[in-house]
Protein backbone atom coordinates (compact mmCIF):
# COMPACT_ATOMS: atom_id res chain seq x y z
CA UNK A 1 -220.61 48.62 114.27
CA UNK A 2 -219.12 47.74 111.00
CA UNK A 3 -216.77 50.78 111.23
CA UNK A 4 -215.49 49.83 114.43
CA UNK A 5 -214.75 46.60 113.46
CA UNK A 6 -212.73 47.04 110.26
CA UNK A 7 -211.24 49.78 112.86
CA UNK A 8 -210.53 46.57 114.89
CA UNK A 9 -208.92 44.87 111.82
CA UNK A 10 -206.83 47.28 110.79
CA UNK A 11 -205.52 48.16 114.63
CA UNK A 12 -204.84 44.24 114.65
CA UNK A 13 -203.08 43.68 111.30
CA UNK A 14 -200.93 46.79 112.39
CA UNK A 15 -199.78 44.72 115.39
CA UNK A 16 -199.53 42.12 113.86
CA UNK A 17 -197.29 43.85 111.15
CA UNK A 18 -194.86 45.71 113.95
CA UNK A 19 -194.62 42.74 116.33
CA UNK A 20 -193.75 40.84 113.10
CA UNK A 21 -190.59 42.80 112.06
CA UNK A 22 -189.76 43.44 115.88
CA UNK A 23 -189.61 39.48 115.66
CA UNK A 24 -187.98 39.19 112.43
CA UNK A 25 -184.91 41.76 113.33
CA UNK A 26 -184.30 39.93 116.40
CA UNK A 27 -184.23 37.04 114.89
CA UNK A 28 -181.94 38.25 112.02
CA UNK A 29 -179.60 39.79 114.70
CA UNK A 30 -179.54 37.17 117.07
CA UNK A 31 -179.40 33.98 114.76
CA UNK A 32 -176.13 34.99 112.44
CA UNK A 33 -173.61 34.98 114.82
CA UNK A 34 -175.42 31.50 117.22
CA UNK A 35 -175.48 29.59 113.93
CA UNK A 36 -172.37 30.22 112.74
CA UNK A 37 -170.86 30.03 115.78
CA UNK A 38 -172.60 26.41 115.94
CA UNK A 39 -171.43 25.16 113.04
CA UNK A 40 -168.13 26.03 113.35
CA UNK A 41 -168.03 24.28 116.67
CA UNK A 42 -169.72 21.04 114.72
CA UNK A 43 -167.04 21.46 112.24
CA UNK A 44 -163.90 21.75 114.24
CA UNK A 45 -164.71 19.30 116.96
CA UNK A 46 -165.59 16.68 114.70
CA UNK A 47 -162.57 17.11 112.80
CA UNK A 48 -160.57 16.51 115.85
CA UNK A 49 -162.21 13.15 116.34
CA UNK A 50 -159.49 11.41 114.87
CA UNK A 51 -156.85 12.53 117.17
CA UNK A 52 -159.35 12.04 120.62
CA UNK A 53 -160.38 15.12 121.47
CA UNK A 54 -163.43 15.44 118.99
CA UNK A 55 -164.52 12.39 120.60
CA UNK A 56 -165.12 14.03 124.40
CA UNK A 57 -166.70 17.60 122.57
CA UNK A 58 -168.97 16.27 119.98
CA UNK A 59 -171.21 15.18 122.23
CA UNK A 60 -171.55 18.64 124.02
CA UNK A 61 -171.67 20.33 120.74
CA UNK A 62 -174.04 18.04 119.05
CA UNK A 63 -176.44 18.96 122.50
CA UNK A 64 -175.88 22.60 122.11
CA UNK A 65 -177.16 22.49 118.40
CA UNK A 66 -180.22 20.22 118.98
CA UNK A 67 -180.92 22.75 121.78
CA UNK A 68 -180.37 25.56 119.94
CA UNK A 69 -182.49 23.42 116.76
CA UNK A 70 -185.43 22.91 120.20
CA UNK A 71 -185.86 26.67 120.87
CA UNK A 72 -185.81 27.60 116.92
CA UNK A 73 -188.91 24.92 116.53
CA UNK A 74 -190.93 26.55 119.89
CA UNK A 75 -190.41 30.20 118.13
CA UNK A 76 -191.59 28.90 114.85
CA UNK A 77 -194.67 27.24 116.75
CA UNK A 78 -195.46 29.93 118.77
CA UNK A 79 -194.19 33.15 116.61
CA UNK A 80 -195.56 31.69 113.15
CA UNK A 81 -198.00 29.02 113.94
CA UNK A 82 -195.35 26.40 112.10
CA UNK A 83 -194.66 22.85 113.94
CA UNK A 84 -192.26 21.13 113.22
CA UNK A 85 -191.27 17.98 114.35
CA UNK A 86 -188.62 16.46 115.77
CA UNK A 87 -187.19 12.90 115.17
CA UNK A 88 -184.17 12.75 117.40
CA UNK A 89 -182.49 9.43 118.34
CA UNK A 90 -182.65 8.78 121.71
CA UNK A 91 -179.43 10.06 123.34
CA UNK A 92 -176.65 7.17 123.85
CA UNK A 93 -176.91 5.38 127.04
CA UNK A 94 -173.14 3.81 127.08
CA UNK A 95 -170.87 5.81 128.93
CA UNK A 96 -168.24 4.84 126.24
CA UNK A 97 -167.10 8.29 124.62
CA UNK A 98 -166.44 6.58 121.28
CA UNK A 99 -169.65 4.60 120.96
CA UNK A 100 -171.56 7.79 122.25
CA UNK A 101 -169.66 9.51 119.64
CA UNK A 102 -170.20 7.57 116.78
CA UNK A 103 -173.45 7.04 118.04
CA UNK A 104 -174.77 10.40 117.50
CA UNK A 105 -172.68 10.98 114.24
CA UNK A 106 -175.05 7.98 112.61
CA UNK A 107 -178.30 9.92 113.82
CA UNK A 108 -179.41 11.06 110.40
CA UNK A 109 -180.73 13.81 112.76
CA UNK A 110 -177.40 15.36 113.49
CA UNK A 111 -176.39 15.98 110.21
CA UNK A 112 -179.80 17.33 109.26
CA UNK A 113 -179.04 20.25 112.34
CA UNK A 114 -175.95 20.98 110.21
CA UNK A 115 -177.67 21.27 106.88
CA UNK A 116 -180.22 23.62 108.76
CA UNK A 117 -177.60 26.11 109.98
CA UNK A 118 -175.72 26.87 106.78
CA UNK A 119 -179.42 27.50 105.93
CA UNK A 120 -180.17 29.78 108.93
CA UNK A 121 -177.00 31.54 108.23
CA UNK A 122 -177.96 32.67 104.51
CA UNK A 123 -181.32 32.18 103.31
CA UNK A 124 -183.08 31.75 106.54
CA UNK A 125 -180.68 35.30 108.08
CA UNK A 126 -182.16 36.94 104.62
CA UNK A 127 -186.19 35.89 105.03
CA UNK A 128 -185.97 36.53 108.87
CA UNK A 129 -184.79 40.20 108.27
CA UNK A 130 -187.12 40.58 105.18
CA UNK A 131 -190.17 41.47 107.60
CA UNK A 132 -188.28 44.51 109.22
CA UNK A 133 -186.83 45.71 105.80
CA UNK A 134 -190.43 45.71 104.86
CA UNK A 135 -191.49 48.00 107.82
CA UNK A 136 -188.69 49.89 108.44
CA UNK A 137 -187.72 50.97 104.47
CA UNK A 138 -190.82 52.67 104.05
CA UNK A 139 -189.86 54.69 106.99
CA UNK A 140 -186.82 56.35 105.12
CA UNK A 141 -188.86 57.36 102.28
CA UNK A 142 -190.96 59.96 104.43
CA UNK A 143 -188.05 61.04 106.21
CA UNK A 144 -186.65 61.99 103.21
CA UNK A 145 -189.49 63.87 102.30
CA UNK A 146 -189.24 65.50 105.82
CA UNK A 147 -186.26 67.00 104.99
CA UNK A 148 -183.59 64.46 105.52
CA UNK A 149 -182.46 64.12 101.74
CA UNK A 150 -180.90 68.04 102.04
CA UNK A 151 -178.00 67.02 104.35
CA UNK A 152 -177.35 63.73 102.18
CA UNK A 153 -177.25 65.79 98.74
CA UNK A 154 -174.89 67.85 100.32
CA UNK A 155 -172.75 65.12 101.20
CA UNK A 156 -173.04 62.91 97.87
CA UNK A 157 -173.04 65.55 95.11
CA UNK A 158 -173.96 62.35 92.73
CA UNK A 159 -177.27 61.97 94.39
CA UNK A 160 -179.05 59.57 96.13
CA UNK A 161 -181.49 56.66 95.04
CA UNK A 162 -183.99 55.54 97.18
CA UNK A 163 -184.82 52.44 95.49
CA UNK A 164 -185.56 53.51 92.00
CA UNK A 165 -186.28 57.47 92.55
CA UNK A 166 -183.17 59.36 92.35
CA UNK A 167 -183.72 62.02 95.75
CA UNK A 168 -181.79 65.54 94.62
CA UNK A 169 -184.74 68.37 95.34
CA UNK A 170 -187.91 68.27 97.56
CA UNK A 171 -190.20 67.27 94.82
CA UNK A 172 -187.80 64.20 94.21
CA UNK A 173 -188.11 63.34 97.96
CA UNK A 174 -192.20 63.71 97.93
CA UNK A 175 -191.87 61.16 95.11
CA UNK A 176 -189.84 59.02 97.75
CA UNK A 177 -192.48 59.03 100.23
CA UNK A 178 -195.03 58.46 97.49
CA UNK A 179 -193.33 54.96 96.53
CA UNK A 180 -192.78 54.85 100.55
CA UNK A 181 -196.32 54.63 100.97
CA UNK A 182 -197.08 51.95 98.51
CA UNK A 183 -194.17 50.19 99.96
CA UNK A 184 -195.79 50.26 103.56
CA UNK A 185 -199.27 48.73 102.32
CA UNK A 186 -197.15 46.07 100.87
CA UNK A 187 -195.40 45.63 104.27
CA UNK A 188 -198.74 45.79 105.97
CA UNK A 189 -200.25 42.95 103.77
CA UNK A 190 -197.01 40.98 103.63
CA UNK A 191 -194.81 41.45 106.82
CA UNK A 192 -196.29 38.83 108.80
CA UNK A 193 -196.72 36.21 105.80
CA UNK A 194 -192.96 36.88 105.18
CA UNK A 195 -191.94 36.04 108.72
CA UNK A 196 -193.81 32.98 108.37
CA UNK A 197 -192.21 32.25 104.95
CA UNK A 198 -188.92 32.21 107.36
CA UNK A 199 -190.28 29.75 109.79
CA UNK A 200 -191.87 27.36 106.73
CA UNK A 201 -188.14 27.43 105.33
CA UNK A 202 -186.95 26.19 108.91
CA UNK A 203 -189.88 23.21 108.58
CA UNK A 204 -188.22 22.48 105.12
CA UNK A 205 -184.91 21.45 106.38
CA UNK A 206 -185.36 20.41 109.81
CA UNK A 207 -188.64 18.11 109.08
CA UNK A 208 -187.64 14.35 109.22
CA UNK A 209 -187.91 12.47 106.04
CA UNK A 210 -190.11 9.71 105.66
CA UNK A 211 -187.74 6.85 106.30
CA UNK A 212 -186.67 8.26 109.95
CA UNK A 213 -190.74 9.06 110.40
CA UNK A 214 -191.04 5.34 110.11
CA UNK A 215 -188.34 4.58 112.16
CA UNK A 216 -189.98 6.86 114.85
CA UNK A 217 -193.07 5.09 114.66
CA UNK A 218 -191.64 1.96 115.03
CA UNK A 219 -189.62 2.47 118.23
CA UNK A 220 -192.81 4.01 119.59
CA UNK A 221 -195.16 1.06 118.83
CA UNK A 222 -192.56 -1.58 120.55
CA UNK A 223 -192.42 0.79 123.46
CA UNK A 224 -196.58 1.15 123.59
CA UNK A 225 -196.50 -2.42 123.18
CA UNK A 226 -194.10 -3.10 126.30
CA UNK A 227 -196.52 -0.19 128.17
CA UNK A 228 -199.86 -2.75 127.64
CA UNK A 229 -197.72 -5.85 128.62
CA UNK A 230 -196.38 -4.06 131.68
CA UNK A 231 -199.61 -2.85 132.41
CA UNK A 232 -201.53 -6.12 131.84
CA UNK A 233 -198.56 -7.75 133.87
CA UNK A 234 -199.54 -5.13 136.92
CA UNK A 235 -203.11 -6.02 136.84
CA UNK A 236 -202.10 -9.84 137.54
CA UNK A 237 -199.83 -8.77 140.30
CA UNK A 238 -202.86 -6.83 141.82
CA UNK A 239 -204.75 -9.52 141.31
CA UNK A 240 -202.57 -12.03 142.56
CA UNK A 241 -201.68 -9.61 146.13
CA UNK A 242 -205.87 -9.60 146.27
CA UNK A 243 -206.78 -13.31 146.39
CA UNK A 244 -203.56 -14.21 148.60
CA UNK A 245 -203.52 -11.50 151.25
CA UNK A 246 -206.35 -9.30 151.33
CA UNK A 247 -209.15 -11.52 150.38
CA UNK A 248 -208.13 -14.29 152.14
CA UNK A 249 -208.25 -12.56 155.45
CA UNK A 250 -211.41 -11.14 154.76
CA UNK A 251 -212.38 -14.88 154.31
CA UNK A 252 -211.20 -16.03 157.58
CA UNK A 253 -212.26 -12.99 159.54
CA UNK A 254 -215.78 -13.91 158.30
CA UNK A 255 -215.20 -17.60 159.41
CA UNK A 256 -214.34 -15.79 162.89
CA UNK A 257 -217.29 -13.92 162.80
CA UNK A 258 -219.71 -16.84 162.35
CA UNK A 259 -217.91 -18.62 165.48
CA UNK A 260 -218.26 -16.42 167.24
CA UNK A 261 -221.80 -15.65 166.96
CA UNK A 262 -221.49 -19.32 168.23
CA UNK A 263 -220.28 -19.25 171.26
CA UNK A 264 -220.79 -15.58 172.49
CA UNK A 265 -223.53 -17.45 174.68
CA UNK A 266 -221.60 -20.51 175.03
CA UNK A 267 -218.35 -19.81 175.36
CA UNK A 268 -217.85 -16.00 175.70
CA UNK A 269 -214.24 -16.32 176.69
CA UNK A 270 -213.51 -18.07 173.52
CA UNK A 271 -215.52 -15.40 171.77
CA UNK A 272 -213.66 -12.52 172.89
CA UNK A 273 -210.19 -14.57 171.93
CA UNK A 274 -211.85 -14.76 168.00
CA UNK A 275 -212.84 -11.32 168.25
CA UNK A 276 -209.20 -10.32 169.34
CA UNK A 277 -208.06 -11.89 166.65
CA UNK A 278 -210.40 -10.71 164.25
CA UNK A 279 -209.50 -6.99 165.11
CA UNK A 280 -205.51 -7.89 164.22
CA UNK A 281 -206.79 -9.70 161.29
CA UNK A 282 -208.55 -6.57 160.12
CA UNK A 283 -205.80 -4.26 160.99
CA UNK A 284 -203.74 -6.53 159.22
CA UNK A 285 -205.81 -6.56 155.51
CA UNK A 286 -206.43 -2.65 155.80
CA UNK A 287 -202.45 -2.55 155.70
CA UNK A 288 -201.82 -4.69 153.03
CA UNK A 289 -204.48 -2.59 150.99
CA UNK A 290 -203.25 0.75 151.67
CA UNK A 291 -199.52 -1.02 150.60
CA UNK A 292 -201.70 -2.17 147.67
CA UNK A 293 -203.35 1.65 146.69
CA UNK A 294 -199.78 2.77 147.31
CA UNK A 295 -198.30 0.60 144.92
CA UNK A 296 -200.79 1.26 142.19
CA UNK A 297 -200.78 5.33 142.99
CA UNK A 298 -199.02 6.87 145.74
CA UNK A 299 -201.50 9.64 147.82
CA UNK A 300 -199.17 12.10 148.32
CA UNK A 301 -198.33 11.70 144.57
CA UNK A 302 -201.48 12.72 143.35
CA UNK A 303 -201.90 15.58 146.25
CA UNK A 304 -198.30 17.26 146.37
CA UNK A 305 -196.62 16.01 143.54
CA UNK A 306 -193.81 14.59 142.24
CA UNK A 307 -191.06 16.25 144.28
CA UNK A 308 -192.94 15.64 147.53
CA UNK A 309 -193.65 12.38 146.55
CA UNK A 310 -189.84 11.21 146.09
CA UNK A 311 -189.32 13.06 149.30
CA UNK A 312 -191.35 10.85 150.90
CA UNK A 313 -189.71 7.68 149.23
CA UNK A 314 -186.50 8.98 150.37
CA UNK A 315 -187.61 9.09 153.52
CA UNK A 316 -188.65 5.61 153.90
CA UNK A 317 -185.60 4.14 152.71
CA UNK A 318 -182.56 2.51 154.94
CA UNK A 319 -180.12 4.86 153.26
CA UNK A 320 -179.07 8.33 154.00
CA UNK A 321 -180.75 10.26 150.85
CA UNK A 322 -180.78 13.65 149.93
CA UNK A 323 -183.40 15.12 147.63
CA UNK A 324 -183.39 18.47 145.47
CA UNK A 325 -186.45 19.34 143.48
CA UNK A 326 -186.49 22.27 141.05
CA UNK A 327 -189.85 22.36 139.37
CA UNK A 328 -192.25 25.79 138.84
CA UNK A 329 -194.88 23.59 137.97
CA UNK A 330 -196.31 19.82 137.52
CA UNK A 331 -196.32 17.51 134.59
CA UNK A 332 -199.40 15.42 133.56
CA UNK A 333 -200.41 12.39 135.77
CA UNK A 334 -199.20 9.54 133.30
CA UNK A 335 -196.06 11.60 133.38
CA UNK A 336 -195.60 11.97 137.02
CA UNK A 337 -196.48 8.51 138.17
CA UNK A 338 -194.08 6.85 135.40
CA UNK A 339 -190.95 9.06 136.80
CA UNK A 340 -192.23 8.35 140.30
CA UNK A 341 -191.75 4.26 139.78
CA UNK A 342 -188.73 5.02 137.85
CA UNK A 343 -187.05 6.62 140.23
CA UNK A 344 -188.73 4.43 142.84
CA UNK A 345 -187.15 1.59 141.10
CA UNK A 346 -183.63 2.56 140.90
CA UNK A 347 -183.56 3.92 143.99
CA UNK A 348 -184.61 -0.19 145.19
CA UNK A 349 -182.08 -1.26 142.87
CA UNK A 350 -178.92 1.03 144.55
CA UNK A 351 -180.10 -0.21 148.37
CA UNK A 352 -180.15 -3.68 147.46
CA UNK A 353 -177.44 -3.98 145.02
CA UNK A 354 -175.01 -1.32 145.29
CA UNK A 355 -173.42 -1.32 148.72
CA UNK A 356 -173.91 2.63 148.99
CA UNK A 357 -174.00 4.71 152.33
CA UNK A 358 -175.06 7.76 150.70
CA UNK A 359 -177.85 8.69 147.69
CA UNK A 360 -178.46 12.29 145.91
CA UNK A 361 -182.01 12.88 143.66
CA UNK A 362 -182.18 15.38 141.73
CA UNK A 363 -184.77 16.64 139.29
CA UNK A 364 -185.36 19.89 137.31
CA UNK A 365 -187.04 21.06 134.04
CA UNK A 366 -185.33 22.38 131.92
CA UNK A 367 -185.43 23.01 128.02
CA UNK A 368 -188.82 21.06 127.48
CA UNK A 369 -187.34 17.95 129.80
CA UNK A 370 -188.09 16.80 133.23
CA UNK A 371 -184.62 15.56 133.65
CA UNK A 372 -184.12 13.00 136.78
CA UNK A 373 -180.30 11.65 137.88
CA UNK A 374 -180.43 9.37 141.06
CA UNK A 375 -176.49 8.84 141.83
CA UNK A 376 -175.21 6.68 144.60
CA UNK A 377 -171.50 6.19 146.24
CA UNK A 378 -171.87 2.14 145.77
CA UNK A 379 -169.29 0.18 144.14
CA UNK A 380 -170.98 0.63 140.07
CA UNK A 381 -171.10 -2.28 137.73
CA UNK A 382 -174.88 -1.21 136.86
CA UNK A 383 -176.20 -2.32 133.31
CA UNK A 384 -179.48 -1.54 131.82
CA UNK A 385 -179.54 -5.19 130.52
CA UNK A 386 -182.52 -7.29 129.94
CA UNK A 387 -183.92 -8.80 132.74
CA UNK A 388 -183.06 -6.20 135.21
CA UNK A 389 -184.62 -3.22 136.44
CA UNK A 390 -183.32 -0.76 134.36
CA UNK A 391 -184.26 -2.32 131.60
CA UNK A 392 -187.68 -2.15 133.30
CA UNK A 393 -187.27 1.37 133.71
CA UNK A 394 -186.30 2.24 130.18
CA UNK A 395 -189.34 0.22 129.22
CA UNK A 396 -191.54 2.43 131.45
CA UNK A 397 -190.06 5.69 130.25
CA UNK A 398 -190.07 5.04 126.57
CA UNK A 399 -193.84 4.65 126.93
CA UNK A 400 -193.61 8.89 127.06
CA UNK A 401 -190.67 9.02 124.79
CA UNK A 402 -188.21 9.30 127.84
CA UNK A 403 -185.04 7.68 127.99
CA UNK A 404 -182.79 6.84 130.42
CA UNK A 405 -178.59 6.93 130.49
CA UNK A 406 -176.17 4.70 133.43
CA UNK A 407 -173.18 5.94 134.05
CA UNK A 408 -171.55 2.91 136.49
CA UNK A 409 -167.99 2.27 136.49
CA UNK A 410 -166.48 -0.86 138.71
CA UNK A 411 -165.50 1.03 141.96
CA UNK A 412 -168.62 3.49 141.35
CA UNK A 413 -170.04 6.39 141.73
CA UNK A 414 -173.53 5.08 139.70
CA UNK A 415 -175.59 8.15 138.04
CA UNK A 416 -178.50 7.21 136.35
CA UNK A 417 -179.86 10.13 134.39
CA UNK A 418 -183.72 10.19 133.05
CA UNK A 419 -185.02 12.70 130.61
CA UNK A 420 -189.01 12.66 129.87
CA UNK A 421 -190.18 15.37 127.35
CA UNK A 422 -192.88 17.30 129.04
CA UNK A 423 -194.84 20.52 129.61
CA UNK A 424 -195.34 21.55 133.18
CA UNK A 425 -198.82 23.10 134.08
C-alpha cells in the first residue's frame, strides 16, 4: 500500500511537473508579443491625447489592458493557486470623451497595468519560460548521449558545451546526460514552484497598495450602507401597501361576513348582495398581494431566470420591446434580482419619460461581467442625478460592485449600459 502510494506521488508530481512547463511555454510564447503589443498601444494613444485622437482610443486601449490584466489574474488563480486582487475604479459614466479620458488616466490602477507589462515583457517572459527550460534542457543532455552530439562535432570543429561539459566524444556526451539527470530531479522538484514564482511576481505588481485598498473599502461601505437603507426603505413600503390595501380589505370583508351571518335568515337578499361583494373584495386583495410577492420577487424570476424574467417585463410594457439574452448559465439570486429591478427600473423610466416608440435589452456575459444595455429611440436628456432613478439604480448595483454608464444626448438615442461582476453557475 505504501508502494503504491509514493507510486501515486511520484505519477502526480510528474504531472504536475509537465503540465507546469506546458503552461509556462505557453505562457512565455503567448505573453511577449500581447504585452508589448499593449503597451505600445498605451504609449502611442496616450501620446496623441494632446492633439484629440488619444482622447477617443485611450479608453479602448485602457479596456483591452485591464482585460488582458483580468485573464492574467484568473490563470494565476487557477494555474498557480495565486489571487490577486483587483482595485479598479469604476469605469466613467459621462459620455464626455475628455472627462472619460482623464478619468481613467487618474485611476492609479491604469498606470499600475503599465508598470505590470514592462514587467511581463522581461522578468515575468523570463520566470514564465523558466519551468519549460527546466523540463525540456534535461532532454538535450540524453539526446546527446543518444548520439546526437556526432553530427554537431562535425559541424562545430570547436566543440560543443552543454552547460559546463564540453560534448566532443561519447564518453563526453554520457557525462551530458549524467548532469542531464541531476538537472531533471531539479526540474521535477522545482518546475511547478518556478511557475508559481511567475504568477507571485504578477501579484507583486498588479496588487493594489494600501491607500487604493482603503479607498476600495470605502466606496464599498457607502454602497452597503445605501443597500440597508434601501432595503429598510422597502420593508416600509411593504408595510405601508399591507395596512392600506390588503389588510384593510381583509378587515371589511370580515365586517361583511359578520352581516351577513345577520341577515342570511332575515334578509337573505341583502345577504347574497354582501356576499357578492365579499367575493370581489377577495378577488380584489389576492391581486394586490400577488402585485405585492411580485414586487418583492418576481416567480418566474426565481423559476426561469433572469432572461425569461425581463422577457416577461417586456412583455407587459406599453412599448414595442425587443429582448436578446445570451447567458450559458445563471448568476446568484442577490445578483439576479438586483439586475432584474435595475433593468425593471429604467425600462419605467424610458416609458414614462422618454417619448420612445421602440426599446432593445440586451444582456450577455462576458469576461467575468453580466453586462446589461437597455437603449431606447426617445428624445435623451437622461442623467444619473440624485433624486432620480438612475441614481437609484447605481445605488442598487454598487451593492455587488456593479456600475452603471448613460449615454443620452438631447435628440436621443438613450443607452444605459450595466456591468455586475459575476460567476454564472
Amino acid at each position: 500500500m505504501n508502494t503504491n502510494t509514493k507510486s501515486d506521488d511520484g505519477d502526480s508530481r510528474a504531472r504536475g511537473m509537465v503540465l507546469a512547463a506546458g503552461r509556462g511555454l505557453a505562457l512565455a510564447v503567448g505573453s511577449l508579443p500581447l504585452s508589448v503589443l499593449g503597451f505600445c498601444l498605451s504609449l502611442v494613444s496616450m501620446a496623441l491625447i494632446p492633439i484629440g485622437v488619444g482622447v477617443l482610443t485611450t479608453p479602448y486601449v485602457v479596456r483591452g489592458v485591464r482585460a488582458y490584466a483580468g485573464r492574467r489574474r484568473a490563470l494565476a488563480e487557477q494555474w498557480g493557486g495565486v489571487r490577486i486582487p483587483s482595485a479598479y475604479r469604476p469605469w466613467p459614466r459621462t459620455s464626455n470623451p475628455w472627462t472619460r479620458t482623464y478619468a481613467l488616466l487618474r485611476d492609479p490602477a491604469t498606470w499600475r497595468d503599465l508598470r505590470w507589462l514592462q514587467v511581463d515583457m522581461t522578468a515575468g517572459f523570463v520566470t514564465a519560460l523558466l519551468p519549460a527550460v527546466l523540463v525540456l534542457y534535461p532532454l538535450e543532455g540524453f539526446a546527446l548521449a543518444a548520439g546526437l552530439w556526432r553530427p554537431i562535432v562535425s559541424v562545430d570543429a570547436s566543440g560543443y558545451w552543454y552547460a559546463f561539459v564540453p560534448v566532443d566524444d561519447q564518453t563526453s556526451a554520457f557525462g551530458a546526460a549524467a548532469l542531464a539527470a541531476v538537472l531533471l530531479v531539479v526540474a521535477h522538484r522545482y518546475t511547478v514552484s518556478a511557475l508559481q514564482a511567475h504568477f507571485r511576481l504578477t501579484r507583486a505588481v498588479l496588487s493594489p497598495g494600501q491607500t487604493e485598498l482603503a479607498e476600495r473599502v470605502k466606496v464599498l461601505t457607502e454602497t452597503r450602507r445605501d443597500a440597508v437603507d434601501t432595503s429598510a426603505a422597502e420593508l416600509r413600503r411593504i408595510e405601508r401597501d399591507l395596512h392600506d390595501g390588503a389588510q384593510a380589505r381583509l378587515v371589511a370583508m370580515g365586517m361583511d361576513l359578520g352581516t351577513v351571518e345577520m341577515l342570511v335568515d332575515k334578509d337573505p337578499e341583502q345577504a347574497k348582495r354582501l356576499l357578492a361583494q365579499t367575493r370581489r373584495s377577495s378577488a380584489e386583495a389576492l391581486a394586490e398581494l400577488r402585485d405585492l410577492v411580485r414586487g418583492i420577487h418576481p416567480p418566474v424570476l426565481a423559476e426561469r431566470g433572469l432572461g425569461d424574467a425581463v422577457r416577461a417585463l417586456a412583455l407587459r410594457l406599453p412599448v414595442a420591446t425587443e429582448v436578446e439574452v445570451d447567458l450559458p448559465g445563471r448568476a446568484d439570486a442577490p445578483v439576479e434580482s438586483a439586475a432584474y429591478f435595475a433593468v425593471s427600473e429604467i425600462l419605467t423610466n424610458a416609458v414614462k419619460h422618454s417619448g420612445a416608440d421602440r426599446i432593445w435589452v440586451d444582456l450577455h456575459h462576458t469576461e467575468g461581467r453580466l453586462r446589461i444595455s437597455v437603449t431606447d429611440n426617445g428624445r435623451g436628456g437622461a442623467a444619473a442625478a440624485a433624486g432620480s432613478g438612475l441614481a437609484g439604480v447605481e445605488r442598487r448595483l454598487g451593492t455587488f460592485d456593479g456600475v452603471l454608464a448613460v449615454s443620452s444626448p438631447a435628440g436621443g438615442p438613450t443607452m444605459a449600459t450595466m456591468e455586475i461582476p459575476c460567476a454564472l453557475s
